[in-house]
Structure formats: C-alpha cells, structure tokens
Protein backbone atom coordinates (compact mmCIF):
# COMPACT_ATOMS: atom_id res chain seq x y z
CA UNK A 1 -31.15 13.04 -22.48
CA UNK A 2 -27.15 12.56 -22.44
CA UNK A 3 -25.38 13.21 -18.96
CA UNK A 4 -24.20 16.46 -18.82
CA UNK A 5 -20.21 16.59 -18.65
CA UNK A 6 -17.62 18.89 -17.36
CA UNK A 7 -15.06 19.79 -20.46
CA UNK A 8 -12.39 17.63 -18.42
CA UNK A 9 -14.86 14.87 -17.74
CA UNK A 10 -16.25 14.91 -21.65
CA UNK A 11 -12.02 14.76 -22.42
CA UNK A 12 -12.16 11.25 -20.06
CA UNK A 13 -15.04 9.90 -21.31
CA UNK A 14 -14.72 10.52 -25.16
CA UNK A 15 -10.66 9.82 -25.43
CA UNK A 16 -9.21 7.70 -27.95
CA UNK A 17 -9.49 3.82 -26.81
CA UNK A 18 -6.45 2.50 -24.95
CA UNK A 19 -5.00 2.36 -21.74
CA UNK A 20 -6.25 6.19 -19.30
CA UNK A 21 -4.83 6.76 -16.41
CA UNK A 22 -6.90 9.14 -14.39
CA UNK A 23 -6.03 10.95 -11.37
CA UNK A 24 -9.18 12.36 -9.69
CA UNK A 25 -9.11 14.81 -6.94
CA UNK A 26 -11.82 14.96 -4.54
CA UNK A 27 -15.64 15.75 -5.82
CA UNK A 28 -14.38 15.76 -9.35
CA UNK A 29 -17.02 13.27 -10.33
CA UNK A 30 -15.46 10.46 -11.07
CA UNK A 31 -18.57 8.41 -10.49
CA UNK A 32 -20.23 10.39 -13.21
CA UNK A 33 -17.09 9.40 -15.84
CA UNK A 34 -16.89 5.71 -14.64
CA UNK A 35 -20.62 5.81 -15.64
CA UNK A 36 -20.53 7.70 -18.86
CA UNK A 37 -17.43 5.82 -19.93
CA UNK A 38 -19.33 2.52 -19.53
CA UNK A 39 -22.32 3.95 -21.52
CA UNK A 40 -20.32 5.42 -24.01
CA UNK A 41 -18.26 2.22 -24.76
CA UNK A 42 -22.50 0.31 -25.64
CA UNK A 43 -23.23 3.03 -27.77
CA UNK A 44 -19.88 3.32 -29.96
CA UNK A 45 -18.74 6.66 -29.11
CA UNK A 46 -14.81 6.08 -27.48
CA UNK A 47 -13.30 6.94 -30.78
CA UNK A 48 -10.81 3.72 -32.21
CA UNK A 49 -13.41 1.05 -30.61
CA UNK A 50 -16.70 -0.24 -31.89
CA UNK A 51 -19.81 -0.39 -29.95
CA UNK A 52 -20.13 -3.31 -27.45
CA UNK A 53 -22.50 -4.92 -25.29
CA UNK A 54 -23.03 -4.18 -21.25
CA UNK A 55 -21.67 -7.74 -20.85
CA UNK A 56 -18.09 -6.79 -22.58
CA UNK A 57 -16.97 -4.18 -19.85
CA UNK A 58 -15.56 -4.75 -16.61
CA UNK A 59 -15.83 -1.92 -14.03
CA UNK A 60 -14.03 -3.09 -10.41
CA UNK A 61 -14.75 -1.25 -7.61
CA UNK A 62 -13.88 -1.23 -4.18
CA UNK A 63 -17.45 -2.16 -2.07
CA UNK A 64 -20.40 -3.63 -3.45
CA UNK A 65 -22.36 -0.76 -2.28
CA UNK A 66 -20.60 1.37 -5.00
CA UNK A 67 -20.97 -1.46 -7.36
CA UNK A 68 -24.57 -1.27 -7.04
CA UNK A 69 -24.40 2.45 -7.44
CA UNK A 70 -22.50 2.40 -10.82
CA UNK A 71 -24.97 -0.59 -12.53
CA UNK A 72 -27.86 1.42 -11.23
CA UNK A 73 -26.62 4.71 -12.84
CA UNK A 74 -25.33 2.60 -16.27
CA UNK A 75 -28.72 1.19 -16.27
CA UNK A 76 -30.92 4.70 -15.97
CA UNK A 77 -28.41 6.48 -18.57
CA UNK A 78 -28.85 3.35 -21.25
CA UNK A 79 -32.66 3.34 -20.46
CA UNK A 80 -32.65 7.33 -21.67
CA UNK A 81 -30.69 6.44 -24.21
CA UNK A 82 -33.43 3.80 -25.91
CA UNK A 83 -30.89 0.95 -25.29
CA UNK A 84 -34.02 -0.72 -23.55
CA UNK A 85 -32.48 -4.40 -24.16
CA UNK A 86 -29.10 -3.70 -22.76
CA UNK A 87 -30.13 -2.19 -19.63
CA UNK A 88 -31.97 -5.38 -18.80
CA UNK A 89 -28.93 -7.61 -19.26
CA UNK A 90 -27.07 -5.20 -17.03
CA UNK A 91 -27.05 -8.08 -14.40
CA UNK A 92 -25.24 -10.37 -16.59
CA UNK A 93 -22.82 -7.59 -16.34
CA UNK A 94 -19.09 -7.74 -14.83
CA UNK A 95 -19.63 -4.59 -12.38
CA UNK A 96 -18.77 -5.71 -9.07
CA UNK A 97 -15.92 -5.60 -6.34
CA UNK A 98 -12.33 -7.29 -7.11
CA UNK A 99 -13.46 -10.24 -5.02
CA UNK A 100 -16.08 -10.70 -6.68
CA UNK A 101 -14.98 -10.73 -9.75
CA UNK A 102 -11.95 -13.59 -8.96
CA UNK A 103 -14.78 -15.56 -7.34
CA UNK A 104 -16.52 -15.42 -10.64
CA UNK A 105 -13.79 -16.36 -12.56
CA UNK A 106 -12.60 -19.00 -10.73
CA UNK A 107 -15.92 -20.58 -10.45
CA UNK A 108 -16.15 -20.75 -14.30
CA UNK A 109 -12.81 -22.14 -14.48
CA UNK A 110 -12.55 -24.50 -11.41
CA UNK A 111 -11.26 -27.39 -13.07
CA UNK A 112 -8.29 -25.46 -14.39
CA UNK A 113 -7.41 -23.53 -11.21
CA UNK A 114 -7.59 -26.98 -9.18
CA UNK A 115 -10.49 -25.98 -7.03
CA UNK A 116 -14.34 -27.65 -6.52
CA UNK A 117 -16.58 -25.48 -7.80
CA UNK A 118 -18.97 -25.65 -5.04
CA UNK A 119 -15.98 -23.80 -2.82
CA UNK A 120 -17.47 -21.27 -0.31
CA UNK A 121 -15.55 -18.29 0.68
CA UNK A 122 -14.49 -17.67 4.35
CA UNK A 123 -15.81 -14.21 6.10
CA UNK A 124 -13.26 -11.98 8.01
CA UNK A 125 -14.09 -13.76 11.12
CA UNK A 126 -14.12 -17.30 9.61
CA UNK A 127 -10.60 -17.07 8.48
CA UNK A 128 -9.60 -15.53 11.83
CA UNK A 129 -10.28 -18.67 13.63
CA UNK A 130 -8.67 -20.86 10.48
CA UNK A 131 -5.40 -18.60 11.21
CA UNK A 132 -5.58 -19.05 15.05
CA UNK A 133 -6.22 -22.66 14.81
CA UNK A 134 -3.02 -22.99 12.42
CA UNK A 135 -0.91 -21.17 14.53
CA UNK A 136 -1.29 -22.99 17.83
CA UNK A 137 -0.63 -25.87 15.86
CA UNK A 138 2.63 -24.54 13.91
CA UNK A 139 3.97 -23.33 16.96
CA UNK A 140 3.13 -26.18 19.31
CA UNK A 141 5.19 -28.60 16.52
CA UNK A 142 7.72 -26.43 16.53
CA UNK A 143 8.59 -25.35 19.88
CA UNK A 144 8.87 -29.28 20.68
CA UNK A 145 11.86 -29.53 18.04
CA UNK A 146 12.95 -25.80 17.44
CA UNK A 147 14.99 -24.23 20.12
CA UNK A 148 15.26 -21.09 17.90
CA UNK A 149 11.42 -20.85 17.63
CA UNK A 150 10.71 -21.63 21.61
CA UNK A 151 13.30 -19.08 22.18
CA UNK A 152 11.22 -16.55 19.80
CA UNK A 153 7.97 -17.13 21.39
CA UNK A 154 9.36 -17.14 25.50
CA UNK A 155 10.44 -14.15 24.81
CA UNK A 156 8.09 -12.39 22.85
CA UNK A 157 4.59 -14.03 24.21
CA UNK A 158 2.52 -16.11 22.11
CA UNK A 159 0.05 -13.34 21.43
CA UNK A 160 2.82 -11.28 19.80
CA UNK A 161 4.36 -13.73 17.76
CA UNK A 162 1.23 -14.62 16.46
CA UNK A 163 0.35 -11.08 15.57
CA UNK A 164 3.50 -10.81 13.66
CA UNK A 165 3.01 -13.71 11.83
CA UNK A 166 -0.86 -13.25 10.92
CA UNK A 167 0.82 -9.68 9.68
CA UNK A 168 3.38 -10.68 7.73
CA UNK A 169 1.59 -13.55 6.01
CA UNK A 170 -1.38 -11.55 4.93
CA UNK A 171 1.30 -8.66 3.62
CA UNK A 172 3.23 -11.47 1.65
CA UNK A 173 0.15 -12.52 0.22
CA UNK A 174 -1.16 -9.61 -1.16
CA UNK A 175 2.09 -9.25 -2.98
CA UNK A 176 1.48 -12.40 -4.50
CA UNK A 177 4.34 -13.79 -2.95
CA UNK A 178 5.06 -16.95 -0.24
CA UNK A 179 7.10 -17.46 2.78
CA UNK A 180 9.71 -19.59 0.19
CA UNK A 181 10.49 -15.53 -0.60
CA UNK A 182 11.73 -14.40 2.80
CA UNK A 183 14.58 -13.46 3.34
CA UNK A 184 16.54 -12.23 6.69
CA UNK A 185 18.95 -9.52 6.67
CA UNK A 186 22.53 -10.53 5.89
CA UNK A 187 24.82 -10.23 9.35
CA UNK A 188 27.93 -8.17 9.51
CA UNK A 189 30.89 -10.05 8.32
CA UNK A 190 34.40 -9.95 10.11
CA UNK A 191 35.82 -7.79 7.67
CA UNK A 192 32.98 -5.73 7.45
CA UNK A 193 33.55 -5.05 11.06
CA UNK A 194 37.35 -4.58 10.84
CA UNK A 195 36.91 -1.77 8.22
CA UNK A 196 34.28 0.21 10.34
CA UNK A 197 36.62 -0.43 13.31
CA UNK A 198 39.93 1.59 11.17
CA UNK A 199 37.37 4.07 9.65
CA UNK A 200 36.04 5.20 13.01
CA UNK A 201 39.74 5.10 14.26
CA UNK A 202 40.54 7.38 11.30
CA UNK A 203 38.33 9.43 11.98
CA UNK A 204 39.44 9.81 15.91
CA UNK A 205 42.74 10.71 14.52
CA UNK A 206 41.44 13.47 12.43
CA UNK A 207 39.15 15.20 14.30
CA UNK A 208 42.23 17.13 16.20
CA UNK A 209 43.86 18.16 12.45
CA UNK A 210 40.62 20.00 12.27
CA UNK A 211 39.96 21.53 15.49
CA UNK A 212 40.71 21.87 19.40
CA UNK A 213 37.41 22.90 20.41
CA UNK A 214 35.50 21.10 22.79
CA UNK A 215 33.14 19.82 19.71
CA UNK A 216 36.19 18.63 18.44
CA UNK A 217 37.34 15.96 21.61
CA UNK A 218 33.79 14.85 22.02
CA UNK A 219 33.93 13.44 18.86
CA UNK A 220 37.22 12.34 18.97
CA UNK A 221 36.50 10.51 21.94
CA UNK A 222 33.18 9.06 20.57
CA UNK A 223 34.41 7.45 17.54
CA UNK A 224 37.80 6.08 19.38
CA UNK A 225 34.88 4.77 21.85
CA UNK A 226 33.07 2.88 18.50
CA UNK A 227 36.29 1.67 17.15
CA UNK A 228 37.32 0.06 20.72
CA UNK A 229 33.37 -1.60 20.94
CA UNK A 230 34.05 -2.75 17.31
CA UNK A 231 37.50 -4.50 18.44
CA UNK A 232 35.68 -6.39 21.36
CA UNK A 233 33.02 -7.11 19.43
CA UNK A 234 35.48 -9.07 17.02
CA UNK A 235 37.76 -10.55 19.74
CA UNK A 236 34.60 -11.71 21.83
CA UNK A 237 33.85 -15.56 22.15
CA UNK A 238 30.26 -14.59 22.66
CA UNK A 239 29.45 -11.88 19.94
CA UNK A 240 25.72 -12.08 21.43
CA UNK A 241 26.88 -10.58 24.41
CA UNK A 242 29.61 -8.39 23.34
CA UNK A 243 27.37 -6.81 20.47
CA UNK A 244 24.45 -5.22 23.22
CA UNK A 245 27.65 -3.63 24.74
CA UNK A 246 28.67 -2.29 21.48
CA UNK A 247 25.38 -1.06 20.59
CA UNK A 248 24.78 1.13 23.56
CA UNK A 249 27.88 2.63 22.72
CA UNK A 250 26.36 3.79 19.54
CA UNK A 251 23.47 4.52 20.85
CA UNK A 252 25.02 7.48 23.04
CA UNK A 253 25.01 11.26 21.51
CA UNK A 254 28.03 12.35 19.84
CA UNK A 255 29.25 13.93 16.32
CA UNK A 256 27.81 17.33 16.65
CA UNK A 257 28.17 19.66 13.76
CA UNK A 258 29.02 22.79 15.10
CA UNK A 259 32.13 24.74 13.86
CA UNK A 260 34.11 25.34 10.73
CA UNK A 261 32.89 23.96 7.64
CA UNK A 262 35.67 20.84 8.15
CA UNK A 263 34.47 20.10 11.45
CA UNK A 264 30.78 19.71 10.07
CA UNK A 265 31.86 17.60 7.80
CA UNK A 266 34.13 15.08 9.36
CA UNK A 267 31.21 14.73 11.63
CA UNK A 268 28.53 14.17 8.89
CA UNK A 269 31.00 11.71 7.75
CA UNK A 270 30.88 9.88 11.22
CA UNK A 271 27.22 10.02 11.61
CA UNK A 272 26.53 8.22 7.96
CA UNK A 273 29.50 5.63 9.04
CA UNK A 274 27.81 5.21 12.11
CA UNK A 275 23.86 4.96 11.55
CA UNK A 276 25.38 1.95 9.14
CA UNK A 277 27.52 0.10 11.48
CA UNK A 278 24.64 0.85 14.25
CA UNK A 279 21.83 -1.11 11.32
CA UNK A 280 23.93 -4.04 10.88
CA UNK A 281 25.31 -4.96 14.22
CA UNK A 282 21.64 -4.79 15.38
CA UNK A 283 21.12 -7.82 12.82
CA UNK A 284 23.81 -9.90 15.15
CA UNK A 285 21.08 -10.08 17.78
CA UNK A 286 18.15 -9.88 15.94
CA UNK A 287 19.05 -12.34 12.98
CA UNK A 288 18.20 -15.22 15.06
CA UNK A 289 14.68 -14.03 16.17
CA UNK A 290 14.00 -13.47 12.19
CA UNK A 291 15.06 -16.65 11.27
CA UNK A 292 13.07 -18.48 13.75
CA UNK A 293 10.41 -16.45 12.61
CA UNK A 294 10.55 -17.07 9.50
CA UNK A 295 10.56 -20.73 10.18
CA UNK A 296 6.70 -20.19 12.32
CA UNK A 297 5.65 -18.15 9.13
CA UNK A 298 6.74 -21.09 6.40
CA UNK A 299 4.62 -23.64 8.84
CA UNK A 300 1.76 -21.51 9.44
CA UNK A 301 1.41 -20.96 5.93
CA UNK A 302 1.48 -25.00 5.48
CA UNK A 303 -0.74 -25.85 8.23
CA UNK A 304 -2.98 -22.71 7.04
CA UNK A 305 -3.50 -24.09 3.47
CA UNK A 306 -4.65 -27.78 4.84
CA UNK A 307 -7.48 -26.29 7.23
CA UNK A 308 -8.33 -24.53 4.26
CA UNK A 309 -8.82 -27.18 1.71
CA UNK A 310 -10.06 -29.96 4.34
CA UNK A 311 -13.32 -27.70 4.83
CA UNK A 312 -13.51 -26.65 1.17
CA UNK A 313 -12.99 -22.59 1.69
CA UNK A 314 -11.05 -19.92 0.18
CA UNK A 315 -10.31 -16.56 1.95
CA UNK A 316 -10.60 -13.22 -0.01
CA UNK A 317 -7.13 -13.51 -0.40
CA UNK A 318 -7.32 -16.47 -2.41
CA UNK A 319 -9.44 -15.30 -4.79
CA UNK A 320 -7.13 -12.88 -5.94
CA UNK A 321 -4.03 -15.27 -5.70
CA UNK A 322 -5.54 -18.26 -7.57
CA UNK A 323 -7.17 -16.45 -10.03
CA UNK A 324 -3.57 -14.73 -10.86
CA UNK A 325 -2.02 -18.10 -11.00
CA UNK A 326 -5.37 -19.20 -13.25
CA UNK A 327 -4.70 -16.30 -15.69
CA UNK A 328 -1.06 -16.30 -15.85
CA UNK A 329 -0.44 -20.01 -15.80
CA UNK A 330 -3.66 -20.73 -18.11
CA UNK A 331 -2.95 -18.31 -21.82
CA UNK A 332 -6.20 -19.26 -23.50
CA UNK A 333 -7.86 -18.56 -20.10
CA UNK A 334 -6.42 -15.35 -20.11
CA UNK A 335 -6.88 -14.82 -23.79
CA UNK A 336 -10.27 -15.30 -23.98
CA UNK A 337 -11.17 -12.62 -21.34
CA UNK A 338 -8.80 -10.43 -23.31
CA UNK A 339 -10.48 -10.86 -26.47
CA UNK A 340 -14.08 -10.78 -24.38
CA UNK A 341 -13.85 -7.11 -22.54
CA UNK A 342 -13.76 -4.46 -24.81
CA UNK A 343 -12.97 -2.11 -21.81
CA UNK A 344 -11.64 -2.36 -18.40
CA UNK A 345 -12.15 -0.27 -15.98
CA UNK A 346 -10.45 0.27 -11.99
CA UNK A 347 -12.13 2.66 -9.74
CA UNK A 348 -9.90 3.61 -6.30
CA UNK A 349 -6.64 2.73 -8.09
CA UNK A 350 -4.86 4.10 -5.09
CA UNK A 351 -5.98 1.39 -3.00
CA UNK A 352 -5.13 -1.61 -4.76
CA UNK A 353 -1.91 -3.70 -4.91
CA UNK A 354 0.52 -5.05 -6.75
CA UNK A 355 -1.36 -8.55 -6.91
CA UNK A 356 -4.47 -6.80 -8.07
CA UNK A 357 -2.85 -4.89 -10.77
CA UNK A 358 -1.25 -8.20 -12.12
CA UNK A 359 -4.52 -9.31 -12.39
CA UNK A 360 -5.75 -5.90 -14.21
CA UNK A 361 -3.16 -6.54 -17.03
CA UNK A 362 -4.13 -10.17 -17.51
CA UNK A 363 -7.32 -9.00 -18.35
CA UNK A 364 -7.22 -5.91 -20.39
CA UNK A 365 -5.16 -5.48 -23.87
CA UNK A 366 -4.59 -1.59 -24.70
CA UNK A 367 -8.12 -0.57 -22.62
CA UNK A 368 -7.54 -0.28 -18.81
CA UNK A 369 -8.82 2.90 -17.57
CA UNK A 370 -7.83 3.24 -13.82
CA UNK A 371 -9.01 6.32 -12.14
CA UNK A 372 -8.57 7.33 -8.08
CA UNK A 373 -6.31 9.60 -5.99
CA UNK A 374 -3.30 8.87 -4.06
CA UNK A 375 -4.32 11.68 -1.26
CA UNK A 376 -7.21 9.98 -0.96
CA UNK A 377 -5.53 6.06 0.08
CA UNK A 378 -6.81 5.04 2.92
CA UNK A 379 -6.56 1.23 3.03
CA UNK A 380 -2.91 0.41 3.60
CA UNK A 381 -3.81 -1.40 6.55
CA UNK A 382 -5.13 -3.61 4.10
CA UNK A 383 -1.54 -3.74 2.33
CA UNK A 384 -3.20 -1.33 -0.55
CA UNK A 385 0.09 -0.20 -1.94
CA UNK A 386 -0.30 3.76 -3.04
CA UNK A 387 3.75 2.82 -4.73
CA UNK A 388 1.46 1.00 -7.51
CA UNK A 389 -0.41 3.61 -8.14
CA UNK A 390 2.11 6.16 -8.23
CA UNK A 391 4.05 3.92 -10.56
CA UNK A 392 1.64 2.88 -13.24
CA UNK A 393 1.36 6.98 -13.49
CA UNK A 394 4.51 6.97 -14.78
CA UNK A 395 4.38 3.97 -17.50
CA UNK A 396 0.85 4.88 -19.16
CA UNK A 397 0.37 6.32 -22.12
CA UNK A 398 -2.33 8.86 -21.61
CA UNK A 399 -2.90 10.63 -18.08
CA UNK A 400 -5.63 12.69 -17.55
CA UNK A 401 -6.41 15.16 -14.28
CA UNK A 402 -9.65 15.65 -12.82
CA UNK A 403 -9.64 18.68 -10.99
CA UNK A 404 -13.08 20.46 -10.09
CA UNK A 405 -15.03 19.78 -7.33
CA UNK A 406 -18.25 19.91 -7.61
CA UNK A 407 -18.87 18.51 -3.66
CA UNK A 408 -17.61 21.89 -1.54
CA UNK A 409 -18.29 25.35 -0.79
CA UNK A 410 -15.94 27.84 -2.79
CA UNK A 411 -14.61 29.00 0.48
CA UNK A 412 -13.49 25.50 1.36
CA UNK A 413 -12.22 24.57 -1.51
CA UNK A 414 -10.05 28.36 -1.21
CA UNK A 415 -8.93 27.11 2.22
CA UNK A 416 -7.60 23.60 0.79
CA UNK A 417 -5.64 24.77 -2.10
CA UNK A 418 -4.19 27.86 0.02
CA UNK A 419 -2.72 25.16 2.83
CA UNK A 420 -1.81 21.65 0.85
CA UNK A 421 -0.21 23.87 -2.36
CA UNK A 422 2.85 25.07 0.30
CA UNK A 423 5.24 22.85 -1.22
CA UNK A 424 7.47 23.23 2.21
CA UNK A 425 5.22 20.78 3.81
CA UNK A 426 3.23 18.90 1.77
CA UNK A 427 5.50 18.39 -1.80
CA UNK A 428 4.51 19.63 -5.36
CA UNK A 429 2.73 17.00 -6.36
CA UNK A 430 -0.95 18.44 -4.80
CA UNK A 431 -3.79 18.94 -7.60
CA UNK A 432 -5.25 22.72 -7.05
CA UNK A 433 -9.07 22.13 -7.15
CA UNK A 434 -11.37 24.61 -9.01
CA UNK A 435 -14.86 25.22 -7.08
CA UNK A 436 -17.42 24.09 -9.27
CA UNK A 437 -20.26 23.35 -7.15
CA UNK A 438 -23.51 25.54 -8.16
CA UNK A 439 -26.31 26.44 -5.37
CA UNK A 440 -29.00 27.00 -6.58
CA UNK A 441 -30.41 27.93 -3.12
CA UNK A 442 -27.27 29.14 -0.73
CA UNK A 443 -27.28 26.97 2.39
CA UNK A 444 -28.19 30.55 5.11
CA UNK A 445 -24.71 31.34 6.54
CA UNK A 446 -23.84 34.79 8.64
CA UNK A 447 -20.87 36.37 6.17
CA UNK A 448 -19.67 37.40 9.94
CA UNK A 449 -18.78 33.88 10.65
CA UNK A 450 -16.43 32.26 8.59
CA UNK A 451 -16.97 28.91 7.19
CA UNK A 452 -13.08 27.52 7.24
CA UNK A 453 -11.23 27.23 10.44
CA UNK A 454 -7.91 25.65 10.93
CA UNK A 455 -7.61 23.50 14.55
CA UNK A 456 -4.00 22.31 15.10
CA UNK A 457 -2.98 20.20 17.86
CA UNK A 458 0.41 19.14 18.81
CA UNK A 459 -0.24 15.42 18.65
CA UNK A 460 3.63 14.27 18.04
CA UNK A 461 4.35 10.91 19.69
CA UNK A 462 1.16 10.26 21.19
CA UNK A 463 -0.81 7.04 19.98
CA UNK A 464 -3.59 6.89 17.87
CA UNK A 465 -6.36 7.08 20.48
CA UNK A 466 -4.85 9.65 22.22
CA UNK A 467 -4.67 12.03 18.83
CA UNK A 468 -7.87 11.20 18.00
CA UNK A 469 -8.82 12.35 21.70
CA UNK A 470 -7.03 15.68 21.53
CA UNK A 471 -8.92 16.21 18.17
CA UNK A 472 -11.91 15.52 19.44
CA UNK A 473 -11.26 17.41 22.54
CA UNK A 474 -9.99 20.89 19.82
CA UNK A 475 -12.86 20.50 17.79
CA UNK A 476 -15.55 21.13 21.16
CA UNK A 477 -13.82 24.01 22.20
C-alpha cells in the first residue's frame, strides 16, 4: 500500500531530480518525505532519474536514534512495496548521522587521508581530558618564554583562558579553518586618531550654529571633552595608560537628540563618530591580550594534534575535517561517491555548518535535497551555523515549503500563527501553518477552558538559570 501524502509532501517527494531545498515548519512531516523520497528514488519514480538501489542514497541525519527511525520506516514501505531484496540490504545502506558517515569514509580510504585504519574515535569526555592535558602543557611552555601570554593568563585565571581557548578552537574547527587564520583587530593608527580628534572638534564648534539650548552645550562640551582625550591620547608616552582615561570619557552619556531637526542630526552624527572611535581605541588595550591569545590557541592546537595521533584517536571533529580534506584534496575519491549516490539527502539543515555543507557538495552532483527549519535551530552551541542555511536558500534552484502540521490542535496552531506572523516583532519571514491534524477521537476538553494561554515574564538581563526559574515559577501559578 503506498504512503499516503499531503499534496505539498507528494510535490517534495515526486519533483524533478536535482538539487530541493526544503523548508519544513513544525509537524509538517518531514520524516514521512525523507522516507518516501528514499523509497521513491529504488522504485524509479523522481522523474529525470532512473531507479537505484537502497545502497546508492545517502540520508544524514542528526542522531542515530532518528537514523534508525528513517531505515526502519524505508525498510517497512519497500517491504509493502514487494522490493523484498532491497529491504534486506537496507543495512548496507548509507543512512546514518554525519559522523558516521566521515568515519565510514575515512575508514575505506585510510591510506589516502593519512590515517591507520584501526583509528578509534574519542567520546565527548575523552577529548575533554586530551584538550585539558594540551593546554596545561601549551601554557606552561609558554608562560616560561612569553611575557605576553603570562600576562594573559595572571590576569584572566587559568580556568578562563582555557575556556576561551577550548571555545575558540572548536568554533575554528567547525569552520574548517586553523589558528594560521586568526587574525586580531587592526589598532588605531595616529592619523586615524588625529582625524577623529578635528571631527569631534568640528563638531564642538557647530553645535552652537545650531542651537543655545541646554541640549545644545552638553554636547558641545562632550565632544570638545573626546577631542581633548583624543589629543592626550596621541601626545602620551604610555598610550596604555592614557587610552583607559580616554575611554571613560566616551563611555559617559552625551549627544542627546532632542530639538530641531539640525540638532538631531549633528548629534546622530556624533554618536556614529563616536561608537567608532569608542570600538577601536578599545583595541589599544585589548590588542595585546588577543595576540597573546592567539599565540596559546596556535600551541594548543599543536600540542592537541600530537596527543591525538600518539594514542591513535580522532575526535568527532576530525571526522568531518579529514574527510573534507580527503574529498577535496583526493578528485577520484570524490568522484567516485559522486558517480555512486544517485541521491543525497540532509535532514536538520538548520543545524549544520559550513564544514558540513562543504562536505554535502563533495558528495552530491545536481541531487542534494536538504530539508529543516531555521526557527527550529537549536544547536549553535555546537557552532551549527543557521547563516548556512539561510544562504543555500538563496542559491538553489528549486525551494519548496512545507507548511501543515499535522502534530497540534487547531487552536494551537491558531494561537502560533496569530503571535509569530506580527512582523513588528518577529520579521516576515515566519511560515503560517495550516492545522492538519485529524482526531479521530477528540482528546475530552471543557470548551469553557481554553487550550492556548500566553505566560510572559519580564526576564531582560537576568541569566539563563534565573529565566528559566521565573518560567518555571509563571507556568505553576
């Protein structure tokens, strides 16, 4: 018996072969089209492609739990479809999560990626104490010859430091780039400084042509006050010193826009020159912290790497960084996959990266189908970049919307569009869900109660355990 399909979910799963983008809103069943996709692909119905084997897709996910679920749902649709012989070789198939996919991969091409085949992969934990152990000895070696980088951790604890470091590495990583691409911000130069120096005294000068209310001297006053701290600052034989006196200055109120239509905008003008000047000069003290920073990153990644390959271990990372290297530095590795998957498919687009999408494309030649939802991202703390999402959007070819839920009551569903479409808040770019789901046998609810009700709390500035507290603390009243 086929799977029974929405009209929008039939338009997925029947398209013309070549690269889908699919954005699917929550409880549109994307599941279900993942599924029928994949069986639709064996038995030769994606119009443009022929019929392929179970063993000639490639559906990533992003836990193995919902790997398992989309094999286990290929296999019972193939089985009612007679394709008896293909369901059985579904465990030959490539359904699995990203890492394991790259582990695969890499284990069938060890030779050319430079790795022993009999490499084991590191757990979470496992690679914690691997990046503690490198750090104490990166910084240890370096605070005995680094003044810059003893001077970065007395100050900021080693605990800290190390945090930043363990933060920024993994982030650089799952960009697919190294520590050889950091770079510090520029400082201010001298004549960078002279020119904000005459602009602010400009401006002092013009605030009275445009005013003698009391708006009109405070900022007068304030910017003469920048241009003097920007004077000192370039006559001072210490600018280390001199700079933390200019930046308080800046940091004090001023340039209100009250008043005639000049006055609003001289001080406009003032604020943009100033929230500039204010960004740089905070460089002159900081620059040195981010370049000895820098420097701990660069040997931690070093030191990192050799406790790595002296026990024989990859971390997850890894897998996806050496089997981009493999694929992009290796064209008949690459090729071969190419000409081997007949379809590719991404589920949770919105929480990959730009490392895994470079990957994506290595594989797949006109037949990547990536479907998720960028409202529904949830691992950036995991440097899942929603921007790559959001981007590949805009550079495919053929975008399709899934936008019925079948998961919640009509009511909710009511509720969700009537808040998140008020473009005021939340943007234009939310999909309006249709209520789709059918009860057969209505859950018993009293029509005197209603089943949406909106809790707000006034969480601004507190941390995250606190607002989850004050949530929690809403909801049981």
């Amino acid at each position: 018996m086929k799977m029974r399909l929405a009209p929008e979910q039939d338009a997925v799963v029947h398209a013309e072969a070549g690269d889908i983008f699919v954005a699917a809103a929550a409880g549109s069943g994307k599941t279900r089209v993942l599924v029928a996709r994949f069986v639709a692909a064996v038995l030769g119905e994606i119009p443009g492609a022929e019929a392929c084997g179970v063993t000639d897709v490639l559906a990533v996910t992003f836990t193995d739990k919902a790997a398992g679920e989309i094999a286990e749902r290929v296999r019972g649709s193939l089985l009612q479809e007679g394709k008896d012989a293909e369901a059985r070789r579904l465990d030959q198939a490539w359904v699995s999560t990203i890492h394991g996919m790259c582990s695969k991969i890499l284990r069938r091409y060890a030779f050319e990626a430079g790795l022993d085949p009999r490499f084991t992969v590191a757990t979470q934990v496992e690679a914690g104490i691997l990046e503690q152990e490198a750090f104490e000895e990166a910084a240890r070696a370096l605070m005995e010859s680094d003044p810059g980088v003893e001077q970065l951790i007395t100050d900021f604890g080693s605990m800290r430091v190390a945090s930043m470091v363990s933060n920024a590495h993994r982030a650089l990583r799952s960009m697919g780039r190294a520590p050889a691409d950091l770079r510090t911000a520029a400082l201010p130069s001298t004549s960078m400084l002279r020119d904000w120096q005459d602009a602010f005294a400009e401006i002092a000068a013009e605030y009275p042509r445009v005013g003698s209310t009391q708006t009109c001297h405070d900022g007068a006053r304030a910017a003469r006050a920048r241009s003097d701290a920007l004077g000192e600052l370039r006559a001072s034989a210490d600018p280390q010193v001199a700079v933390r006196d200019a930046l308080r200055v800046f940091a004090s109120a001023a340039f209100q826009k009250r008043g005639s239509q000049d006055v609003k905008d001289l001080a406009e003008s003032a604020k943009t020159l100033a929230a500039t000047a204010q960004g740089a000069l905070a460089q002159i003290p900081a620059g040195p912290y981010e370049q000895a920073l820098v420097r701990v990153i660069s040997a931690f990644d070093e030191r990192y790497e050799a406790l790595k390959t002296c026990r024989g271990v990859l971390d997850f990372e890894d897998l996806q960084l050496k089997t981009a290297e493999l694929l992009e530095t290796h064209p008949r590795v690459s090729a071969a996959y190419r000409a081997a998957f007949k379809l590719v498919m991404i589920d949770e687009f919105q929480d990959t990266n730009a490392l895994q999408l470079r990957i994506a494309k290595a594989l797949s030649s006109d037949d990547l189908l990536t479907v998720g939802d960028d409202k529904q991202s949830i691992y950036r703390f995991r440097h899942a970049d929603v921007g790559v999402f959001r981007s590949l959007a805009e550079s495919v070819p053929s975008i399709r919307v899934l936008r019925s839920n079948y998961r919640s009551h009509p009511d909710v569903i009511g509720a969700i569009n009537e808040i998140f479409s008020d473009q005021t808040f939340f943007g234009d770019d939310f999909i309006s869900l249709g209520a789709m789901r059918e009860e057969e046998s209505p859950y018993p609810w009293s029509e005197a109660e209603p089943r949406v009700q909106m809790l707000l709390t006034d969480s601004q500035g507190a941390l995250a355990d606190d607002k989850r507290a004050m949530e929690a603390t809403t909801i049981a009243r």
